[in-house]
Protein backbone atom coordinates (compact mmCIF):
# COMPACT_ATOMS: atom_id res chain seq x y z
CA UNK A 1 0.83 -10.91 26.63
CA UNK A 2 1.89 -8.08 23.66
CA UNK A 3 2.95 -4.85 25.42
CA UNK A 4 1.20 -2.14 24.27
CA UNK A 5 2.72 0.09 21.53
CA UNK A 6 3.37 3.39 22.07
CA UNK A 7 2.05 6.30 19.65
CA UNK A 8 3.23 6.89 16.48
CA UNK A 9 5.80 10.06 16.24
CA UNK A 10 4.52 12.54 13.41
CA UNK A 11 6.86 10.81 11.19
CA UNK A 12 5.98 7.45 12.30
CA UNK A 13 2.44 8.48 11.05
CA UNK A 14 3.58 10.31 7.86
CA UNK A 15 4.98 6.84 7.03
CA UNK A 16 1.95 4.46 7.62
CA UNK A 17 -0.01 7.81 5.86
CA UNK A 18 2.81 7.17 3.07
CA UNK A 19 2.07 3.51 2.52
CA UNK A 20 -1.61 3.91 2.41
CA UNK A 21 -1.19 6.49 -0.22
CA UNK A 22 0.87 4.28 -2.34
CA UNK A 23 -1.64 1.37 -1.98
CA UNK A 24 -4.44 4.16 -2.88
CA UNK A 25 -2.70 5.32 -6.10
CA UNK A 26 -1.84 1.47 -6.93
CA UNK A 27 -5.08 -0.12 -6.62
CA UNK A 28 -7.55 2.74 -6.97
CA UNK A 29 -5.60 4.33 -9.78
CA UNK A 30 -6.42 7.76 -8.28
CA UNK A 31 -4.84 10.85 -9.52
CA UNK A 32 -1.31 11.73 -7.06
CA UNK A 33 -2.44 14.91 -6.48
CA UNK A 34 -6.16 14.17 -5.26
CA UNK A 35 -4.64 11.58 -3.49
CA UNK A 36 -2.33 13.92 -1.25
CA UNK A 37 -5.28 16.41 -1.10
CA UNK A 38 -7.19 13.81 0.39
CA UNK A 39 -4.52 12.38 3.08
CA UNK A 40 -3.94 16.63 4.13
CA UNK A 41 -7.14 16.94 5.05
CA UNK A 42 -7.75 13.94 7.01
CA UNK A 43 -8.19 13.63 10.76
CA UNK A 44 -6.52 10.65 11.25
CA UNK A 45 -6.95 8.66 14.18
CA UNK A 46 -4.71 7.67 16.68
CA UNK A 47 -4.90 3.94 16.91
CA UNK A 48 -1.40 2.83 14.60
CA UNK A 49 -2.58 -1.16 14.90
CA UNK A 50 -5.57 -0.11 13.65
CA UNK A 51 -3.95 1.64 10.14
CA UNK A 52 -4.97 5.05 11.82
CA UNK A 53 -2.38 7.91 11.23
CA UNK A 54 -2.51 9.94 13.96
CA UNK A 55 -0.89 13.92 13.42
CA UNK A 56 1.80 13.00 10.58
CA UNK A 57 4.16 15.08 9.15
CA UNK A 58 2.07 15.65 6.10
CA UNK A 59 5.80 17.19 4.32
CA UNK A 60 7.65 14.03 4.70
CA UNK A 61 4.43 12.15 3.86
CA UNK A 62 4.42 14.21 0.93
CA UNK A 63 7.67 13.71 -0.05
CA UNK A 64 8.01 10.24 0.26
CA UNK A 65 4.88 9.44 -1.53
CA UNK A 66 6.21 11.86 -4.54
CA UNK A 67 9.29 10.53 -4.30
CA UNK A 68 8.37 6.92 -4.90
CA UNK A 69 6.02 7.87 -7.92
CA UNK A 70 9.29 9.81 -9.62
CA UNK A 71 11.72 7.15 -8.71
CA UNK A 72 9.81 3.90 -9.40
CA UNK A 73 11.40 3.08 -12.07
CA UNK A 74 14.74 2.98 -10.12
CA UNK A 75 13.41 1.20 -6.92
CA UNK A 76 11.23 -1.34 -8.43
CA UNK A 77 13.95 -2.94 -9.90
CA UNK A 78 16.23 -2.61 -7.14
CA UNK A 79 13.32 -4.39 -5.19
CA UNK A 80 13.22 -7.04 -7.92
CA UNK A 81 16.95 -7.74 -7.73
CA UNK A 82 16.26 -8.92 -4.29
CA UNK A 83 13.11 -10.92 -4.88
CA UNK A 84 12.56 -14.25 -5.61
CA UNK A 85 12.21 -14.23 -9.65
CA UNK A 86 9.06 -15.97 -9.93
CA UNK A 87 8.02 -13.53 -7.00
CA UNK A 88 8.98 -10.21 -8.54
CA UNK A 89 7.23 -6.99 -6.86
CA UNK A 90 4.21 -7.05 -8.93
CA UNK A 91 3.03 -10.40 -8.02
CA UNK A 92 3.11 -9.34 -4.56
CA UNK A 93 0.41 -8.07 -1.98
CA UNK A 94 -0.39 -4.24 -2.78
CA UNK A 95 0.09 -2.88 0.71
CA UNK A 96 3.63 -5.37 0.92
CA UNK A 97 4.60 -3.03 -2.35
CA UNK A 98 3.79 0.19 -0.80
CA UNK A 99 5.57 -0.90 2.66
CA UNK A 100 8.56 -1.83 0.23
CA UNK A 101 8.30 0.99 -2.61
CA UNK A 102 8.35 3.85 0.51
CA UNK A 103 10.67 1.68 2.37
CA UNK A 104 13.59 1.71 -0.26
CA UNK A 105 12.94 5.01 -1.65
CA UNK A 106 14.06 6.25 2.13
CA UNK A 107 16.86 3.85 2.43
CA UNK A 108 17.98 5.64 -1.35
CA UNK A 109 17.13 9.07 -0.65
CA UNK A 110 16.76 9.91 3.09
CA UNK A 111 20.39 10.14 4.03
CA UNK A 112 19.45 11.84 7.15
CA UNK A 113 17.38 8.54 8.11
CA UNK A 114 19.24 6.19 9.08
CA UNK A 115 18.66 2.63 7.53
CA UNK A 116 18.23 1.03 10.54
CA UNK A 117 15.58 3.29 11.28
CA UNK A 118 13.55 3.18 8.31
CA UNK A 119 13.69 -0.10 8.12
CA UNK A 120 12.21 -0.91 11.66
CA UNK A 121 9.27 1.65 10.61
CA UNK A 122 8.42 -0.41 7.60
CA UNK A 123 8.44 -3.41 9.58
CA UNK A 124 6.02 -2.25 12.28
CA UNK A 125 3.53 -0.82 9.53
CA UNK A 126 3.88 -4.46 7.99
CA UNK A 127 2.97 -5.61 11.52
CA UNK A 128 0.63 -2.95 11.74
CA UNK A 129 -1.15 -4.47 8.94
CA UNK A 130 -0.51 -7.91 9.39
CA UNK A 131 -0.26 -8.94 12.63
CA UNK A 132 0.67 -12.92 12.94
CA UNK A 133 1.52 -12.90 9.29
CA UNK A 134 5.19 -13.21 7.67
CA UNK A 135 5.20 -10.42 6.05
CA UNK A 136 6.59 -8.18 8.90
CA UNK A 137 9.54 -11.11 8.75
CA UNK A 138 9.96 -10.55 4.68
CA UNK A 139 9.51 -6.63 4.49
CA UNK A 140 12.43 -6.84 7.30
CA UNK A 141 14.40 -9.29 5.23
CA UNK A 142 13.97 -7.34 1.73
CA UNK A 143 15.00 -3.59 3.36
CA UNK A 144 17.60 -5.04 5.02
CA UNK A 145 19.28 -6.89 1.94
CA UNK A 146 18.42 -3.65 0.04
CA UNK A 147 20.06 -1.25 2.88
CA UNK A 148 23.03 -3.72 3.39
CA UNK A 149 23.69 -3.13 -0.83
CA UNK A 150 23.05 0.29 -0.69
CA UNK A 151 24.56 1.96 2.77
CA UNK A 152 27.49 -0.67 3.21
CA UNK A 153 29.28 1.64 5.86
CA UNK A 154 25.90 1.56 8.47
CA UNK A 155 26.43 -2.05 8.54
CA UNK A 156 30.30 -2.21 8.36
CA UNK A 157 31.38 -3.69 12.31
């Protein structure tokens, strides 16, 4: 028997608000801005297993979402370096990239979040989303490799 999970924190649901806005703008090829406009003004609900976002911190949403469409150039390639070569980011699943994309862009520019931290959110969206699958397993695997190479001194002993 699963325990129940607990609701999200505003930044737990600015983060699962996050990925679905970076699936949005990868597969819909909607505009960034109408695509924040839209996730503002929506009343999300408050079932997290469900993909519901609950009351998120619509800043950090913002800024992470922003954030990975300026840096993507840096972070898919850091993503890359870990991946499999025949597996590179865009052969994978689109919600797997946006867990990853927002995923690494905190672990490069969300100092005050520690890795650790981020990294457990991204894996319970993946769950979130996939439930049973592997992916939880491999978005925990990638943003650790990826926080161990770039915040050494959170893992040091």
């Amino acid at each position: 028997m699963t325990t129940p999970r607990r609701p999200p924190t505003a930044r737990s649901a600015a983060r699962l608000g996050a990925v679905q806005a970076l699936y949005q703008l990868d597969i819909g090829g909607v505009d960034l801005g109408e695509t924040l406009a839209q996730f503002s003004s929506r009343v999300g609900g408050s079932n997290f297993d469900n993909g519901e976002i609950g009351e998120a911190d619509f800043k950090f949403l913002r800024d992470i979402v922003e954030g990975v469409v300026r840096e993507q150039k840096l972070l898919d390639p850091s993503v890359d370096k870990i991946l499999d070569k025949d597996w590179p980011l865009h052969r994978l699943d689109a919600t797997v990239r946006a867990i990853l994309r927002a995923g690494t862009f905190e672990i490069f520019f969300k100092d005050n979040v520690p890795a650790r931290v981020a990294i457990s959110e991204y894996v319970d969206i993946a769950t979130a989303f996939f439930d049973g699958g592997d992916e939880p397993g491999f978005v925990n695997g990638v943003l650790n490799a990826i926080a161990r190479q770039r915040r050494p001194d959170e893992f040091a002993a």
